[in-house]
N, C-alpha and C. Protein backbone atom coordinates (compact mmCIF):
# COMPACT_ATOMS: atom_id res chain seq x y z
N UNK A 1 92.35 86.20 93.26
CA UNK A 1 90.99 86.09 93.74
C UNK A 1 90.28 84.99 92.94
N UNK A 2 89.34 84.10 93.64
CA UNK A 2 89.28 83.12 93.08
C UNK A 2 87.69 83.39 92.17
N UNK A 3 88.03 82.48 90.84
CA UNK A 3 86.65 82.99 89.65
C UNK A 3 85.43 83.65 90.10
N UNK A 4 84.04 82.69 90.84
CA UNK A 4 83.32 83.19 91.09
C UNK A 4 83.02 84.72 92.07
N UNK A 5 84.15 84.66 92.86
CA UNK A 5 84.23 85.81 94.21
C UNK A 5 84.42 87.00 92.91
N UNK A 6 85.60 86.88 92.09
CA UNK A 6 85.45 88.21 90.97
C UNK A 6 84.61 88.44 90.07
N UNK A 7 83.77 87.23 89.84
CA UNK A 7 82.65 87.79 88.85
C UNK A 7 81.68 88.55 89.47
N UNK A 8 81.36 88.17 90.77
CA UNK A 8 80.06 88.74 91.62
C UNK A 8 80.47 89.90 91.77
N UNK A 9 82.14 90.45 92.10
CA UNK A 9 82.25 91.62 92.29
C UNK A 9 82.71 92.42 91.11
N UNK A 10 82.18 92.22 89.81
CA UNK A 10 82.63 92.73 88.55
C UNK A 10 80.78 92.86 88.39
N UNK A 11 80.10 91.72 88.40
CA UNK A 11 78.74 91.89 87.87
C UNK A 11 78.25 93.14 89.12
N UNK A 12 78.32 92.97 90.26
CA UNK A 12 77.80 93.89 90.76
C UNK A 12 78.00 95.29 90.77
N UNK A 13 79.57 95.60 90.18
CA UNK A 13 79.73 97.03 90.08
C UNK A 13 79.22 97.50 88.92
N UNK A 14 79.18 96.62 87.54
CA UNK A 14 78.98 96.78 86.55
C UNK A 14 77.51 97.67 86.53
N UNK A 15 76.21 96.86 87.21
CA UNK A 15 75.46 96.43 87.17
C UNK A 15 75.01 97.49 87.87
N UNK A 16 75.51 98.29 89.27
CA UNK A 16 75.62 99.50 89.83
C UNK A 16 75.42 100.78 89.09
N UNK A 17 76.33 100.64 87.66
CA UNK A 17 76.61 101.76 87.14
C UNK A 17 75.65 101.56 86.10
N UNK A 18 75.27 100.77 85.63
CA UNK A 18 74.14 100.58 84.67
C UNK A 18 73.05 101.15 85.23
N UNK A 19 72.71 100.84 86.23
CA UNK A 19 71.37 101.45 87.40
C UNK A 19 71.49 102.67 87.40
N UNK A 20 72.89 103.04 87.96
CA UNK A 20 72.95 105.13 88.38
C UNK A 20 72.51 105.42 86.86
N UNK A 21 73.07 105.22 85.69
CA UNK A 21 73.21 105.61 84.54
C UNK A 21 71.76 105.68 83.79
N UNK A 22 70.36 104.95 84.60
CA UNK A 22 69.26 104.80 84.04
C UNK A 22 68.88 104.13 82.53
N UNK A 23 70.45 103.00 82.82
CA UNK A 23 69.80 102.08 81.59
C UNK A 23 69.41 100.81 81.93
N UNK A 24 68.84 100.76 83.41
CA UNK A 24 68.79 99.71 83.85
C UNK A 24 67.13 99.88 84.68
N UNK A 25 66.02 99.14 84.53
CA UNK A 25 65.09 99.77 84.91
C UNK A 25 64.82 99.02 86.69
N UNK A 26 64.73 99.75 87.49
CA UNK A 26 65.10 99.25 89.13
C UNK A 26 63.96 98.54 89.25
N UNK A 27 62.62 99.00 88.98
CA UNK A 27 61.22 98.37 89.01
C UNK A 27 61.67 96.81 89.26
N UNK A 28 61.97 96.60 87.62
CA UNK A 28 61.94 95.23 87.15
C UNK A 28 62.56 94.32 88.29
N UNK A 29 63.84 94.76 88.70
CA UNK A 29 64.40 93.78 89.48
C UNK A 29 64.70 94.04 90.70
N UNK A 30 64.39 95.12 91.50
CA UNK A 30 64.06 94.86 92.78
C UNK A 30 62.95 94.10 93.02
N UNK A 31 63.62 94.00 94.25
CA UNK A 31 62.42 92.82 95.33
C UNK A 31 60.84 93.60 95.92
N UNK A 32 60.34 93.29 95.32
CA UNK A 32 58.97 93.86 95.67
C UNK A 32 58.43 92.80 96.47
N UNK A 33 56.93 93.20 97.62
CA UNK A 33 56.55 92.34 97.93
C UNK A 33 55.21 91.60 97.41
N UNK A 34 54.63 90.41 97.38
CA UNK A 34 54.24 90.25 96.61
C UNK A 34 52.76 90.24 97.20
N UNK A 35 51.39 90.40 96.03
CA UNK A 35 49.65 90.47 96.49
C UNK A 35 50.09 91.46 96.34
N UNK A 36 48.68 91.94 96.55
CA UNK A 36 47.49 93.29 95.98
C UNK A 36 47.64 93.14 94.31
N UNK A 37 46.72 93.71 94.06
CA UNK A 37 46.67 94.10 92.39
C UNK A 37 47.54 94.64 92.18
N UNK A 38 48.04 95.56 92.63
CA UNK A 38 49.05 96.14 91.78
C UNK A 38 51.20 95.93 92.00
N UNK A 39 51.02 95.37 92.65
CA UNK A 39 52.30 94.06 92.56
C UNK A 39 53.42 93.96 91.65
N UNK A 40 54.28 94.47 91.81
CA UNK A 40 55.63 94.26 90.95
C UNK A 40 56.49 93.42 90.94
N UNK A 41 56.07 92.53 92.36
CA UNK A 41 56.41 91.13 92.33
C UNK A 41 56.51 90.24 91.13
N UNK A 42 57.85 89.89 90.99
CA UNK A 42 58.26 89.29 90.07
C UNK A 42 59.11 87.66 90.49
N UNK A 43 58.73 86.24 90.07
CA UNK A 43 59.83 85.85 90.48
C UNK A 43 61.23 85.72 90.66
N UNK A 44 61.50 85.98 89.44
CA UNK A 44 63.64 86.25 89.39
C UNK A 44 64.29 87.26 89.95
N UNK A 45 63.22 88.39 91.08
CA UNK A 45 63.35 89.29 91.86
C UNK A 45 64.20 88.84 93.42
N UNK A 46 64.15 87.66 93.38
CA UNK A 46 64.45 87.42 94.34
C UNK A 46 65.58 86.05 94.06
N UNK A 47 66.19 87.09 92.83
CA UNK A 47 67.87 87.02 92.96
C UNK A 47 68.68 88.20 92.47
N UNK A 48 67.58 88.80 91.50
CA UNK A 48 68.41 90.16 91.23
C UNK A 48 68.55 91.36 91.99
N UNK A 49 67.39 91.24 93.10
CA UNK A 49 67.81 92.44 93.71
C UNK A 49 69.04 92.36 94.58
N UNK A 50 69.98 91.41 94.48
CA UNK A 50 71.16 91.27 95.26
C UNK A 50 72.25 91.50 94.08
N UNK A 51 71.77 91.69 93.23
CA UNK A 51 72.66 92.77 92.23
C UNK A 51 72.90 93.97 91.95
N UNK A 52 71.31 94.99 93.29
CA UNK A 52 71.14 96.44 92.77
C UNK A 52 71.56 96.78 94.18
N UNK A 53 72.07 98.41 94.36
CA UNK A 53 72.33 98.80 95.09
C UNK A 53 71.98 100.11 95.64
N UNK A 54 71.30 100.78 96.50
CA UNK A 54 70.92 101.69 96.91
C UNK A 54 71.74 102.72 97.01
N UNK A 55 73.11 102.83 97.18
CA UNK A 55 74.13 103.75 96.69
C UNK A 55 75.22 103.72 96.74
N UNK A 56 76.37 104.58 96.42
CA UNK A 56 78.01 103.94 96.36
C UNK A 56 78.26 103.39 97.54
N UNK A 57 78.03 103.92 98.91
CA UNK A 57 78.23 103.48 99.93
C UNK A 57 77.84 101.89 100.00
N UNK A 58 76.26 101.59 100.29
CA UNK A 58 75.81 100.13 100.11
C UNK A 58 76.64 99.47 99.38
N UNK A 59 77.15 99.44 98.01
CA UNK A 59 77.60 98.66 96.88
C UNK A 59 79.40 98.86 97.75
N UNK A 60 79.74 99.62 98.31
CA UNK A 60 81.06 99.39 98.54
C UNK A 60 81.09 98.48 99.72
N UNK A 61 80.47 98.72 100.65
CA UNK A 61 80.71 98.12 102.27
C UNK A 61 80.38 96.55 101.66
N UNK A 62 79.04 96.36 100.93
CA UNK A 62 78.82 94.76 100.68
C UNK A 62 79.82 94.45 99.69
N UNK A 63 80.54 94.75 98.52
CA UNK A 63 81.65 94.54 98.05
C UNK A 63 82.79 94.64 98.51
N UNK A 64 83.10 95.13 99.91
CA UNK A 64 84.00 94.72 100.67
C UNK A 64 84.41 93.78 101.84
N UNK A 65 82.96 93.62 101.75
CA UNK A 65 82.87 92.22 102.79
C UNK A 65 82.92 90.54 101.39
N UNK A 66 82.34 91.23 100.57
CA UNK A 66 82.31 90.00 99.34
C UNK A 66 84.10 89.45 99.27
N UNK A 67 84.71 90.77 98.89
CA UNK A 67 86.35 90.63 98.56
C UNK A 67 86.78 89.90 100.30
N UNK A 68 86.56 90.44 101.30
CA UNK A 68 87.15 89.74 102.34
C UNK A 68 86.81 88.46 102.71
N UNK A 69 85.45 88.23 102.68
CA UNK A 69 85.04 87.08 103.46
C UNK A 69 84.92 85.72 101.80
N UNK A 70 84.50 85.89 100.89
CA UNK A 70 84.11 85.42 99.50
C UNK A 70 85.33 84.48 99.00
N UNK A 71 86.83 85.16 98.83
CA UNK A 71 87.65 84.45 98.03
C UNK A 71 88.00 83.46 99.17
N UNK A 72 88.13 83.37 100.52
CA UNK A 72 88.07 82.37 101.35
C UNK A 72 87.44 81.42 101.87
N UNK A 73 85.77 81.69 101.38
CA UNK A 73 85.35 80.34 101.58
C UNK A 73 84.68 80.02 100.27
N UNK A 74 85.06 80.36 99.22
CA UNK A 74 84.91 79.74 98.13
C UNK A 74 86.43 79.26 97.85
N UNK A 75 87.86 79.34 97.92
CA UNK A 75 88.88 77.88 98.03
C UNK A 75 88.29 77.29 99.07
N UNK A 76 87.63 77.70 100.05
CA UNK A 76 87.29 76.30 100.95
C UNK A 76 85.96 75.43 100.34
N UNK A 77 85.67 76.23 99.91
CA UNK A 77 83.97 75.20 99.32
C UNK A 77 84.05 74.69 98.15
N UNK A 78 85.09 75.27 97.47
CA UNK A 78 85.01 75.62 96.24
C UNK A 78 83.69 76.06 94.98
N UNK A 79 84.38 76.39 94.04
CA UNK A 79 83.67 77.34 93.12
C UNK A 79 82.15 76.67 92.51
N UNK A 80 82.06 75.11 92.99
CA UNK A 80 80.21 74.88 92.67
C UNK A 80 79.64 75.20 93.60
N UNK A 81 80.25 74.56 94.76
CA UNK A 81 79.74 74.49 96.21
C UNK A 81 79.48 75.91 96.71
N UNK A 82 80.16 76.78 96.74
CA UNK A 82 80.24 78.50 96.78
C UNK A 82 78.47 79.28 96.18
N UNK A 83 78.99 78.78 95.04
CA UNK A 83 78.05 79.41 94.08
C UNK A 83 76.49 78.93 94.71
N UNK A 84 76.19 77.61 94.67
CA UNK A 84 75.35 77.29 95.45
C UNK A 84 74.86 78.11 96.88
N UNK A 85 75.83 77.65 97.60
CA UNK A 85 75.99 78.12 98.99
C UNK A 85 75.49 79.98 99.15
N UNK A 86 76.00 80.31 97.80
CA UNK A 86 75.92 82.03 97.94
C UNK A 86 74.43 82.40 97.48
N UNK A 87 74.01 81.74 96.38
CA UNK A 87 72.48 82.38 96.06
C UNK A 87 71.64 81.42 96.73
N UNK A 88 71.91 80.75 97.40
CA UNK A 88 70.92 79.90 98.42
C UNK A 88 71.01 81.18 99.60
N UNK A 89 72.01 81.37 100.01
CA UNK A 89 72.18 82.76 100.85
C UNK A 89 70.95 84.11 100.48
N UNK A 90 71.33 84.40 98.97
CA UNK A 90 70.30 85.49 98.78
C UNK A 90 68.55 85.22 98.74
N UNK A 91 68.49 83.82 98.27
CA UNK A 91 67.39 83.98 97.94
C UNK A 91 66.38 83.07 99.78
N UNK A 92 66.93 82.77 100.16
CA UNK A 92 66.38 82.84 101.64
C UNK A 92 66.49 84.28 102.58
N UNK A 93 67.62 85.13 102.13
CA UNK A 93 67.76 86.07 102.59
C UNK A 93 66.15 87.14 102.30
N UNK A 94 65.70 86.75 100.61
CA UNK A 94 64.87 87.73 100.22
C UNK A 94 63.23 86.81 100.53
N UNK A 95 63.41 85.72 101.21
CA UNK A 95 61.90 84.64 101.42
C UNK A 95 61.82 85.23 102.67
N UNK A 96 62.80 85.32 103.57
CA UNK A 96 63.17 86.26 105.03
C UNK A 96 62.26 87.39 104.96
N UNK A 97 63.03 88.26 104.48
CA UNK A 97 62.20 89.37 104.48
C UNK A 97 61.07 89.73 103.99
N UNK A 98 60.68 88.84 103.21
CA UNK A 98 59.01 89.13 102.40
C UNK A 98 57.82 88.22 103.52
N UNK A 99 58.52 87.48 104.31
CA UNK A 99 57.54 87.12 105.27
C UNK A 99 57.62 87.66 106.10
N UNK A 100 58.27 88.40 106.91
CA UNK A 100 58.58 89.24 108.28
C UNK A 100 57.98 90.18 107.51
N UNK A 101 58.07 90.91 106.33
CA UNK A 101 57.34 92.17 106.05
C UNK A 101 56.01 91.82 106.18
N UNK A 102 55.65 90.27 105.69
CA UNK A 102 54.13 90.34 105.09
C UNK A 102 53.73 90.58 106.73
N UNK A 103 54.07 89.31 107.47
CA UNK A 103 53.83 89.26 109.12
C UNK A 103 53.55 90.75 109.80
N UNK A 104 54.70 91.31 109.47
CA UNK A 104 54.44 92.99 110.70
C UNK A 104 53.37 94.14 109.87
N UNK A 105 53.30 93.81 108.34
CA UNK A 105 52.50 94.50 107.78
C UNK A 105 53.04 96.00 106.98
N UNK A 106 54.57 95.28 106.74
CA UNK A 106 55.65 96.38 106.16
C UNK A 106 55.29 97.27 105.26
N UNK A 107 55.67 98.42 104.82
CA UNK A 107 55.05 99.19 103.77
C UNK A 107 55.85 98.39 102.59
N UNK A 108 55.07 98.31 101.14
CA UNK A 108 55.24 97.82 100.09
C UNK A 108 56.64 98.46 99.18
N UNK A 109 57.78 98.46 99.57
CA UNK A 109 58.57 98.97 99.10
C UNK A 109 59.72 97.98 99.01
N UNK A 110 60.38 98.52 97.44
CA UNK A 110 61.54 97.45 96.91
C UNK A 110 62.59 97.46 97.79
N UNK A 111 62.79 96.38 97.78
CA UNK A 111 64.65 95.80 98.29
C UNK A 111 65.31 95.59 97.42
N UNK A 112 66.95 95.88 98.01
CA UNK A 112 68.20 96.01 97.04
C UNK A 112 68.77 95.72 97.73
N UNK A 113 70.52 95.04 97.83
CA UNK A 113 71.24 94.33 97.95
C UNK A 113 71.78 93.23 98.17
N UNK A 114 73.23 93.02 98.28
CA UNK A 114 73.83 91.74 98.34
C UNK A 114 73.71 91.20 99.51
N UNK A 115 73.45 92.29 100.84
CA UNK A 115 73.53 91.81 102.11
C UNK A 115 73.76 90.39 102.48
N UNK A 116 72.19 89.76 101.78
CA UNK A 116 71.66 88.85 102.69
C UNK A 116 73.02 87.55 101.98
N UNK A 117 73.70 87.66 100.94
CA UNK A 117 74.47 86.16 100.42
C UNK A 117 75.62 86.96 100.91
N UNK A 118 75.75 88.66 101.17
CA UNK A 118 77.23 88.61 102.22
C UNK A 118 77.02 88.28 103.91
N UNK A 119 76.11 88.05 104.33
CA UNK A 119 76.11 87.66 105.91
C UNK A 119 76.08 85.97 106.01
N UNK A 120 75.64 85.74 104.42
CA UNK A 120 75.67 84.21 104.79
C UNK A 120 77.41 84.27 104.49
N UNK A 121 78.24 84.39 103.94
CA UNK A 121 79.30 84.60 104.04
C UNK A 121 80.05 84.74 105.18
N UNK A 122 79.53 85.62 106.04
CA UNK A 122 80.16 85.79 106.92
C UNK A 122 79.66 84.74 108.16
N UNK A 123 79.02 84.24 107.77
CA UNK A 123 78.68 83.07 108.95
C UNK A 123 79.08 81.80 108.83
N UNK A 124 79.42 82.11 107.28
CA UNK A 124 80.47 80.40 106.81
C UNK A 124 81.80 80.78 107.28
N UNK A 125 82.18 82.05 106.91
CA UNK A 125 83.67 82.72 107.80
C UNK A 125 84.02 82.28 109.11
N UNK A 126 82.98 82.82 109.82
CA UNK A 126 82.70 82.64 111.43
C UNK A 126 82.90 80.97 111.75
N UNK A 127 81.67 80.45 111.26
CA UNK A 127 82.15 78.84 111.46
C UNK A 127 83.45 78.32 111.02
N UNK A 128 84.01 78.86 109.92
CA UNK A 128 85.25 78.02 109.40
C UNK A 128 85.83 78.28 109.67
N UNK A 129 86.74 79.77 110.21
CA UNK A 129 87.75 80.23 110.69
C UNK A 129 87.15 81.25 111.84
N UNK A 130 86.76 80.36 113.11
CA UNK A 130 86.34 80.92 114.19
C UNK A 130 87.57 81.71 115.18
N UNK A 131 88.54 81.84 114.87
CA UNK A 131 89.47 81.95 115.49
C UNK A 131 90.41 83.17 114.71
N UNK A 132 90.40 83.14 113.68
CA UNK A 132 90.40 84.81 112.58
C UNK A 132 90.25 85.79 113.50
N UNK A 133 91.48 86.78 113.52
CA UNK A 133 91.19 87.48 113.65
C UNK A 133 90.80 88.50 112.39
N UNK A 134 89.66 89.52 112.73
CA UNK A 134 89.14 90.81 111.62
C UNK A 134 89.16 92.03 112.44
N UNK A 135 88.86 92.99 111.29
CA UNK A 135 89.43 94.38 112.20
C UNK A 135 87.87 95.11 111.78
N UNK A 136 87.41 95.44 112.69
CA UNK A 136 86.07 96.43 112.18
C UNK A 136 86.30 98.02 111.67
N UNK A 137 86.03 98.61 110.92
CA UNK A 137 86.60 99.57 110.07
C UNK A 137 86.16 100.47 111.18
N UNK A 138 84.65 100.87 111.45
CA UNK A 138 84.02 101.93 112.46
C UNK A 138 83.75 100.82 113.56
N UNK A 139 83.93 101.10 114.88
CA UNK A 139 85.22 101.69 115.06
C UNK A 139 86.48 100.50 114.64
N UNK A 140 87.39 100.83 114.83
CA UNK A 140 88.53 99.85 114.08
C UNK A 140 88.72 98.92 115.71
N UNK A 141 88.20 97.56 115.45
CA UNK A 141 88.20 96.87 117.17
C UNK A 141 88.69 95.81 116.20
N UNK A 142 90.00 95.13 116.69
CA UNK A 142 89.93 93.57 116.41
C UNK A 142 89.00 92.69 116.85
N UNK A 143 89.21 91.78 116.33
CA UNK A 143 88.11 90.41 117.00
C UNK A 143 87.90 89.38 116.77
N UNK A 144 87.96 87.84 116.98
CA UNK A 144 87.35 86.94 116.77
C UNK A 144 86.93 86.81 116.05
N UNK A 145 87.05 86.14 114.08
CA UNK A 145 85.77 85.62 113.49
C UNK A 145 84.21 85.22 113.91
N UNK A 146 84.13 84.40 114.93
CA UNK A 146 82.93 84.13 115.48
C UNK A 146 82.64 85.10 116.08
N UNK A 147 83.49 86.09 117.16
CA UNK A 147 82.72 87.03 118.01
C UNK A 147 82.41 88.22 116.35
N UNK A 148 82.35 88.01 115.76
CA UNK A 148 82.13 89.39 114.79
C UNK A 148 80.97 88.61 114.02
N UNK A 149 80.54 87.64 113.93
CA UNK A 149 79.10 86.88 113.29
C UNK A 149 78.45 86.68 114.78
N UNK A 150 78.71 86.61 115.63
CA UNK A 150 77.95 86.76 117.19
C UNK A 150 76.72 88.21 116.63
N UNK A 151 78.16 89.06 117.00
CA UNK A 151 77.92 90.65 117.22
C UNK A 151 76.59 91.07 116.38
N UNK A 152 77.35 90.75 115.04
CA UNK A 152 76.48 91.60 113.91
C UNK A 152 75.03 90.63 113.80
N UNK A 153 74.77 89.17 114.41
CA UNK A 153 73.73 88.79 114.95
C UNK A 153 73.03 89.53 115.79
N UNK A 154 73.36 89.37 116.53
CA UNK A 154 72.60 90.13 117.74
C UNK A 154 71.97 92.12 117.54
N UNK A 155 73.27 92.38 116.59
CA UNK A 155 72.30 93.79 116.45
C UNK A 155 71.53 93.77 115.51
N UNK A 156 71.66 92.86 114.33
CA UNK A 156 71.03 92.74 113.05
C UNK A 156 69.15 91.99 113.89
N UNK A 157 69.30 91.72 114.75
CA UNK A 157 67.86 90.82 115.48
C UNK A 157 67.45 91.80 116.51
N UNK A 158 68.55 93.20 117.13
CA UNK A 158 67.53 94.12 117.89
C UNK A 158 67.44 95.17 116.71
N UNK A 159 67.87 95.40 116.34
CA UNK A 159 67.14 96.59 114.94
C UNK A 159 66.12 96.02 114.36
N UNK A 160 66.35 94.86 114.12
CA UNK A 160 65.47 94.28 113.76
C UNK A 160 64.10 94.74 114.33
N UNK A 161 63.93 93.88 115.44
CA UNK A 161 62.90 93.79 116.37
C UNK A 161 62.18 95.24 116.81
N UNK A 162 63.38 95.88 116.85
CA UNK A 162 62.61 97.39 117.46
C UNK A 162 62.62 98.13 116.32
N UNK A 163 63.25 98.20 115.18
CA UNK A 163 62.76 98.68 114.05
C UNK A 163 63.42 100.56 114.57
N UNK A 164 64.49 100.12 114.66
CA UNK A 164 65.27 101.51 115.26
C UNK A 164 66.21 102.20 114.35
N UNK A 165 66.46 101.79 113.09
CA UNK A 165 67.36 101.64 112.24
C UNK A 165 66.34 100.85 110.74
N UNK A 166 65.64 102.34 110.20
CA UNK A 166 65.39 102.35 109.03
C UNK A 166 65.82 101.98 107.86
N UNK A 167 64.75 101.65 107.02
CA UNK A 167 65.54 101.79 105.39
C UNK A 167 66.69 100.30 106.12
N UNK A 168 66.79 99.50 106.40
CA UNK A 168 67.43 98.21 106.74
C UNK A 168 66.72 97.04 106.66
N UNK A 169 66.95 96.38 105.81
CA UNK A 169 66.12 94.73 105.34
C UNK A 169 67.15 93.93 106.49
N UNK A 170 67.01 94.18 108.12
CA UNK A 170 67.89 93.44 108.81
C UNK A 170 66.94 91.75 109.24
N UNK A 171 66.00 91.37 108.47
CA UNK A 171 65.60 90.56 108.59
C UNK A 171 66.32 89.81 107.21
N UNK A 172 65.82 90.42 106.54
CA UNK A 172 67.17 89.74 105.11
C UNK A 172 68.50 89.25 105.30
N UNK A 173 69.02 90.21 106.68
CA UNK A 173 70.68 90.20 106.97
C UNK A 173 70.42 88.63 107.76
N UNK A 174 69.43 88.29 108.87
CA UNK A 174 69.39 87.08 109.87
C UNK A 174 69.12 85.88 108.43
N UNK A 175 67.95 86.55 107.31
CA UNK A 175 67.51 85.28 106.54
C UNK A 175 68.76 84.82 106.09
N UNK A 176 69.62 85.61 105.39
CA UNK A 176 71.04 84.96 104.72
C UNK A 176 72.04 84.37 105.70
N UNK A 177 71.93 84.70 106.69
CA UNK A 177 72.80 83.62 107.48
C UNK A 177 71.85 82.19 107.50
N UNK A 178 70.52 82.69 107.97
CA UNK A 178 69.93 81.12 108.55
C UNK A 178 69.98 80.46 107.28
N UNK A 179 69.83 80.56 105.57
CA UNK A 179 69.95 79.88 104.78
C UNK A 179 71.59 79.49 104.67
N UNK A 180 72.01 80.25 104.75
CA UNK A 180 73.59 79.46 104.77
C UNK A 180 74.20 78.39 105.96
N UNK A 181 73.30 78.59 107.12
CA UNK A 181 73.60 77.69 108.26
C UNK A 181 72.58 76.43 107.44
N UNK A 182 71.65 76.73 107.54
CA UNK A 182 70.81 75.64 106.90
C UNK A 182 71.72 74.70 105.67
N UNK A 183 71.97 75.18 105.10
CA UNK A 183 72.88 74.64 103.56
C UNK A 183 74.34 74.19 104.50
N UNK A 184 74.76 74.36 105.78
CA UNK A 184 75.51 73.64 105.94
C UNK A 184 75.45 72.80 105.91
N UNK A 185 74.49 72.35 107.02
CA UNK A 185 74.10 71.49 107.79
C UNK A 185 73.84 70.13 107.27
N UNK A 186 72.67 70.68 106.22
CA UNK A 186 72.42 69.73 104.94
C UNK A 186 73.87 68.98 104.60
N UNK A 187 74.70 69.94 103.90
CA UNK A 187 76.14 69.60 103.55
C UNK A 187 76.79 68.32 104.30
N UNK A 188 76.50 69.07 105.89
CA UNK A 188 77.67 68.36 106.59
C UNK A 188 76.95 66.65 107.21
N UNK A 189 75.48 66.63 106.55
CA UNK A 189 75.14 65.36 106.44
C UNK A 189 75.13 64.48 105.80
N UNK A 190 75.44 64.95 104.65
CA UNK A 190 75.91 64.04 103.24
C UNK A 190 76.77 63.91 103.69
């Protein structure tokens, strides 16, 4: 597994268990949103909360998309380009959601996870190896690289929209792709 893909998934479990364990204070580095007086908005919040995790489940499914989709397009990008590419992912992922919250008038509550730099992942997947096949765990459907960054588009933008599927920063999930499409693009004009 290539350097950076194992550190992210060493810092994040680490970093997991530091949290359950309460030596880690969640305040500080979740993503709060930011205004009013009383504001926990912090700036470096909006890279650490893609280090905390809401529970074993969250921290496993996004650490299993990190291990699948991660060590492959970081040998393809390689390990500066990656690194870049990945917290440009989170931290548009977390500008995403603090404006769609501010916009709809969201209740003031912290965000946690990697989501938004694993969907940009999976949309560098999708573009680079559009033709991949992947297997979806629930239900277990093969498919298309691209048809599986299609898919999880399209429901990640009606949950979104209708707000049917709680407790989900699925505007975070669209922000980390559109910053990673964005950072292609850029890329593929140099």
């Amino acid at each position: 597994m290539p350097a950076v893909t194992q550190s992210l998934l060493i810092a994040n479990v680490a970093i997991f268990f530091l949290e359950a364990s309460g030596m880690l204070p969640l305040d500080a580095f979740a993503l709060w949103p930011p205004g009013g007086f009383e504001s926990q908005f912090q700036p470096w919040q909006l890279v650490t909360y893609a280090f905390l995790h809401g529970s074993m489940g969250h921290l496993f499914f996004n650490m299993l998309a990190l291990y699948m989709f991660g060590g492959e397009i970081e040998r393809l990008f390689g390990s500066r380009f990656y690194t870049l590419y990945y917290f440009a992912c989170v931290v548009s992922a977390a500008v995403s959601h603090l404006l769609v919250n501010a916009w709809i008038g969201g209740p003031a509550l912290p965000t946690v996870g990697a989501s938004g730099g694993v969907f940009g992942l999976l949309l560098a997947y999708g573009l680079y190896f559009p033709e991949r096949r992947v297997m979806l765990l629930i239900p277990p459907i093969p498919m298309r690289a691209r048809t599986l960054v299609i898919v999880f588009a399209i429901m990640e933008l009606t949950f979104g929209v209708t707000q049917t599927v709680a407790g989900v920063a699925h505007f975070a999930h669209l922000g980390g792709m559109l910053g990673g499409w964005l950072m292609l693009r850029s890329r593929r004009r140099r």
